[in-house]
C-alpha atoms as a PDB file:
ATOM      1  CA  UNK A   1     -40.140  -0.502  21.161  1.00  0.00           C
ATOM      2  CA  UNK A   2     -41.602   1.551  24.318  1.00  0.00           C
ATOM      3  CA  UNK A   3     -38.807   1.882  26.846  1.00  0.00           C
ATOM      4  CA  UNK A   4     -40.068   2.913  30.517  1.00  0.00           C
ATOM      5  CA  UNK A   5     -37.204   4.531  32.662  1.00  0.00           C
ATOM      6  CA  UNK A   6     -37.810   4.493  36.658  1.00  0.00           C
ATOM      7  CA  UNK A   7     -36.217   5.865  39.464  1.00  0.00           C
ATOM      8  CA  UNK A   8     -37.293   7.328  42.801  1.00  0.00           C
ATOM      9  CA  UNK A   9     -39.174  10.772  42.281  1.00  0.00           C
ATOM     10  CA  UNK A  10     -38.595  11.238  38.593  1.00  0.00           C
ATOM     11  CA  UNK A  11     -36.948  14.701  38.859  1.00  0.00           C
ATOM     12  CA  UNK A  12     -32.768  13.132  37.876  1.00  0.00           C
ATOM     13  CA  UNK A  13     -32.198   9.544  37.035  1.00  0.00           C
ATOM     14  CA  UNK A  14     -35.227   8.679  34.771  1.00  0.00           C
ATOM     15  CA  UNK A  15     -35.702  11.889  33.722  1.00  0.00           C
ATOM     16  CA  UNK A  16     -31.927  11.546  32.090  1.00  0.00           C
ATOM     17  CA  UNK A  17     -32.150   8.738  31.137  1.00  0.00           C
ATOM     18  CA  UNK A  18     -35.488   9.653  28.722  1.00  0.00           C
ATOM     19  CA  UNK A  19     -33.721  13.226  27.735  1.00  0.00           C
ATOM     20  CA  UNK A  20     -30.657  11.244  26.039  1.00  0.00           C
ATOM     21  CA  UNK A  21     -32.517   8.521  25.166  1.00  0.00           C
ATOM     22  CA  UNK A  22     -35.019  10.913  23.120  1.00  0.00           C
ATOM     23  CA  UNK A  23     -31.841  12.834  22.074  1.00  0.00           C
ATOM     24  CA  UNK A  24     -30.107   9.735  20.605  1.00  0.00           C
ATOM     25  CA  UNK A  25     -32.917   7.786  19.316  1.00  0.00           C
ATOM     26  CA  UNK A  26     -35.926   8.842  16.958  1.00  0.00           C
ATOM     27  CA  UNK A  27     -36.979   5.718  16.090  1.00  0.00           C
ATOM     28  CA  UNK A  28     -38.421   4.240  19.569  1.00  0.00           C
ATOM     29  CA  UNK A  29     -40.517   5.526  22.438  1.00  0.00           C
ATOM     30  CA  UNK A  30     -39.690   6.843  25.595  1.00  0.00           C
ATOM     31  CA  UNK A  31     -41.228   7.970  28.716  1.00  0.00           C
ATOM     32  CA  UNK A  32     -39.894   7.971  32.691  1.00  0.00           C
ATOM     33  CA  UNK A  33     -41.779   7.858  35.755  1.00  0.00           C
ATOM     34  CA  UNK A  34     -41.256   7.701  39.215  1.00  0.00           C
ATOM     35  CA  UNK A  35     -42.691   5.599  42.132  1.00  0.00           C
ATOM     36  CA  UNK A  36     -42.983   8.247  44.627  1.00  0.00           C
ATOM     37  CA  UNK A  37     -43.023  11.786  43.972  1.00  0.00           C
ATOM     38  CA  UNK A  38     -41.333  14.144  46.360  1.00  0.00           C
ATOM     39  CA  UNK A  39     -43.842  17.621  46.368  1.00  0.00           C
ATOM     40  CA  UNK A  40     -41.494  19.474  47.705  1.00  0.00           C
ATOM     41  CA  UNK A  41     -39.316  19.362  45.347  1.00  0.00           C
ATOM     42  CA  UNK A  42     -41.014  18.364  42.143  1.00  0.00           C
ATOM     43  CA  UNK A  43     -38.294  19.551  39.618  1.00  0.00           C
ATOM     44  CA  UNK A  44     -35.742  18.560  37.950  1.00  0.00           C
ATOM     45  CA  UNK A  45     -32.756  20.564  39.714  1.00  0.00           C
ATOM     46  CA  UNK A  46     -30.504  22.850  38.305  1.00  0.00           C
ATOM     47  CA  UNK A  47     -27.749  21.789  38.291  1.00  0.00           C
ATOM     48  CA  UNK A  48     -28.999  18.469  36.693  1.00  0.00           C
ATOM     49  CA  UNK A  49     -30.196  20.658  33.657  1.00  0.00           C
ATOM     50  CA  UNK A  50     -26.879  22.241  33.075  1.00  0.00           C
ATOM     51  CA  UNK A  51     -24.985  19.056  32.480  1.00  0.00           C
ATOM     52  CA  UNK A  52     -27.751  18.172  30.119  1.00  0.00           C
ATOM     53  CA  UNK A  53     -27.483  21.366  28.566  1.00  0.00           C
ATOM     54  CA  UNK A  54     -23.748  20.234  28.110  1.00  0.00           C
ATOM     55  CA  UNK A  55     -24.548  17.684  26.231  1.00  0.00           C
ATOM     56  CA  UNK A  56     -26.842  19.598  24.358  1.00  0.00           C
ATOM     57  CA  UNK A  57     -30.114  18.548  25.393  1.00  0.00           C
ATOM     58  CA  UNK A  58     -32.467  21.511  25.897  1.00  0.00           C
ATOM     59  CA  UNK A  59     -36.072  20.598  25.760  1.00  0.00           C
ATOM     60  CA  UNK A  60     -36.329  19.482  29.383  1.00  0.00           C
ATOM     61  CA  UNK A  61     -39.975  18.605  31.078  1.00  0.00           C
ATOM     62  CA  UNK A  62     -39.338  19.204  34.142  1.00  0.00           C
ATOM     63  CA  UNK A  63     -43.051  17.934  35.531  1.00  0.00           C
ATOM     64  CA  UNK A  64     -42.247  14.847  37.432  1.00  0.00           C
ATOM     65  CA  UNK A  65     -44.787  11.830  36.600  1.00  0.00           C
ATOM     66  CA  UNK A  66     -45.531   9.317  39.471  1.00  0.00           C
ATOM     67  CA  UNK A  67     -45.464   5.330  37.676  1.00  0.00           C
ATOM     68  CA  UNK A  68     -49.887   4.148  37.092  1.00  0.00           C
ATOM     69  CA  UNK A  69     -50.336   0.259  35.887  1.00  0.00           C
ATOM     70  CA  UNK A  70     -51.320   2.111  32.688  1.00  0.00           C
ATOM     71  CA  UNK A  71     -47.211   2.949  32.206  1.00  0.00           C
ATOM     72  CA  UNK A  72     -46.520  -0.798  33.339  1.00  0.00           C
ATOM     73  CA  UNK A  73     -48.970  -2.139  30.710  1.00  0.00           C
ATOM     74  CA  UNK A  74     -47.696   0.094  27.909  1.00  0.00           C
ATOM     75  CA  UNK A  75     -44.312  -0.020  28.107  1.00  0.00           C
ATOM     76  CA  UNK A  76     -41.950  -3.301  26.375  1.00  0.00           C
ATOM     77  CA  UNK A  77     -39.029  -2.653  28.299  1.00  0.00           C
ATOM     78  CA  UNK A  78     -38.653  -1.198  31.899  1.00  0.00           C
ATOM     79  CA  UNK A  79     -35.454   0.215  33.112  1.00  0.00           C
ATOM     80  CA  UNK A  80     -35.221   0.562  36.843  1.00  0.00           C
ATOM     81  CA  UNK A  81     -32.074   3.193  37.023  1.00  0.00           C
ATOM     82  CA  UNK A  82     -32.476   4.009  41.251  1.00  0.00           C
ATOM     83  CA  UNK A  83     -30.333   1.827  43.579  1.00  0.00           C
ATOM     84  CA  UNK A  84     -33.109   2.247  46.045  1.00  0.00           C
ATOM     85  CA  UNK A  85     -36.727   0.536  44.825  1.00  0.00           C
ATOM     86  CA  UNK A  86     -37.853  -2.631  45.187  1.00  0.00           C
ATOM     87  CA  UNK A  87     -37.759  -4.392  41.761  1.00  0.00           C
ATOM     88  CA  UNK A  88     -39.976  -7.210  43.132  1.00  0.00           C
ATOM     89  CA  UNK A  89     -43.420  -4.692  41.610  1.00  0.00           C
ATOM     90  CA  UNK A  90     -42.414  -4.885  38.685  1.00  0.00           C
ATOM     91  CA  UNK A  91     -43.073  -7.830  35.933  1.00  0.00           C
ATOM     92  CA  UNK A  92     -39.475  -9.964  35.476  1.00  0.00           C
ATOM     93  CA  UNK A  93     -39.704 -10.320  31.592  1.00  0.00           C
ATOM     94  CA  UNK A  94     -39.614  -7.084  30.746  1.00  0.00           C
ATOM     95  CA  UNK A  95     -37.652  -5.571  33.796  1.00  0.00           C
ATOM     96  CA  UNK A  96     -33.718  -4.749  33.612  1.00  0.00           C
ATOM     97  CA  UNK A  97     -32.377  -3.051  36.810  1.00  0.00           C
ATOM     98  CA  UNK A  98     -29.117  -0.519  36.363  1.00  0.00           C
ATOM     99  CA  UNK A  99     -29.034   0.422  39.964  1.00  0.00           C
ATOM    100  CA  UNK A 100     -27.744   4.298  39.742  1.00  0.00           C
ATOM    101  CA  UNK A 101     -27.104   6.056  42.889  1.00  0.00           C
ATOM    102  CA  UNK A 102     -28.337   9.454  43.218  1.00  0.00           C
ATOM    103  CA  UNK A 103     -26.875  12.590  44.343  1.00  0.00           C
ATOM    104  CA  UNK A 104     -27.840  15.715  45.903  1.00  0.00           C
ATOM    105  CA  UNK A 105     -28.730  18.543  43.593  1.00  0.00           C
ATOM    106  CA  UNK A 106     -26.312  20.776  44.926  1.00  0.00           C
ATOM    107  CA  UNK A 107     -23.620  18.221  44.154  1.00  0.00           C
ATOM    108  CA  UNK A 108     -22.285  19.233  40.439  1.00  0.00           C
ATOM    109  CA  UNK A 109     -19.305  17.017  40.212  1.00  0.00           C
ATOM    110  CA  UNK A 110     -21.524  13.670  41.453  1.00  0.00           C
ATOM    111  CA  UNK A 111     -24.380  14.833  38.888  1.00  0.00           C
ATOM    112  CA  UNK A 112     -21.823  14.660  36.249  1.00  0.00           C
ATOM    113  CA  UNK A 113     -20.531  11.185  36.819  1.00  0.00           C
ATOM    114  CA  UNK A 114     -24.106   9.580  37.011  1.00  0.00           C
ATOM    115  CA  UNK A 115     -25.219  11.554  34.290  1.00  0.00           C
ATOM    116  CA  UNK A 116     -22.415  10.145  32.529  1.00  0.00           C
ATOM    117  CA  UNK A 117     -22.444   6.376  33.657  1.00  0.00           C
ATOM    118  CA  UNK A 118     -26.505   6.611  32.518  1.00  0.00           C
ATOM    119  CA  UNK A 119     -25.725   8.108  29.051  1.00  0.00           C
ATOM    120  CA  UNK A 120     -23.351   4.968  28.472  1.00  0.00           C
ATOM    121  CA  UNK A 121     -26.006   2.548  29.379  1.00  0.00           C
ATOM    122  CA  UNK A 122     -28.360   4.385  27.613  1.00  0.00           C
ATOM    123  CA  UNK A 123     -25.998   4.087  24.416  1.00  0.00           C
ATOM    124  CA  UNK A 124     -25.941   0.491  25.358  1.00  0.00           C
ATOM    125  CA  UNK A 125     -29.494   0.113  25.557  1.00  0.00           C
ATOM    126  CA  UNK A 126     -29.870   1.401  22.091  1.00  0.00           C
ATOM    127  CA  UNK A 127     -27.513  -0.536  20.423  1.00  0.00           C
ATOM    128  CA  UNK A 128     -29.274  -3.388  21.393  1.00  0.00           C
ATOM    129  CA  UNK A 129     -32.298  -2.271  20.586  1.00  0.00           C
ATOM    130  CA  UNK A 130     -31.271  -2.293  16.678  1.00  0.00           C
END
């Protein structure tokens, strides 16, 4: 199975999302993108890495992708994570929508609850994968 996490800028939500999912499953692929990438701040922020690093995830790539048709076409499952894109792009049969919030990078104690909520789902996600 080829799993395709999306959010915003792909620099938190997706980019979590792929980290634990690579972290808890060997079996499947994984990749995350984002639909618009924000060059000023195309990182994944600090304080987003540390409560990865807590759950002891430490190969981070922190290069943001933007989403191409090639991503759309390759993946058999796409996970929308962000509370703020328009599903509507994106082809219904194959399309599940989680709608995270996001949270300023500064904001440790927010980053830790979504991070949270999206390594549940991502459990989830997994189980019902096999």
């Amino acid at each position: 199975m080829k799993i395709l996490f999306v959010c915003a800028h792909n620099r938190f939500r997706s980019k979590v999302a792929e980290f634990i999912f690579k972290k808890l499953d060997k079996k499947d692929e994984v990749k995350s993108a984002g639909i618009q990438l924000d060059f000023s701040r195309p990182y994944v922020a600090e304080n987003v890495k540390i409560a990865l690093k807590k759950r002891e995830i430490f190969e981070i790539d922190e290069k943001a992708r933007e989403i191409n048709i090639y991503d759309l076409e390759w993946a058999d499952r796409i996970i929308i994570i962000a509370d703020n894109i328009n599903e509507e792009i994106f082809p219904r049969e194959k399309t599940e929508i989680w709608k995270i919030g996001d949270a300023d990078e500064k904001d440790m104690e927010k980053i830790e609850k979504i991070v949270s909520e999206i390594e549940e789902k991502v459990k989830k996600l997994i189980e019902g994968l096999h």
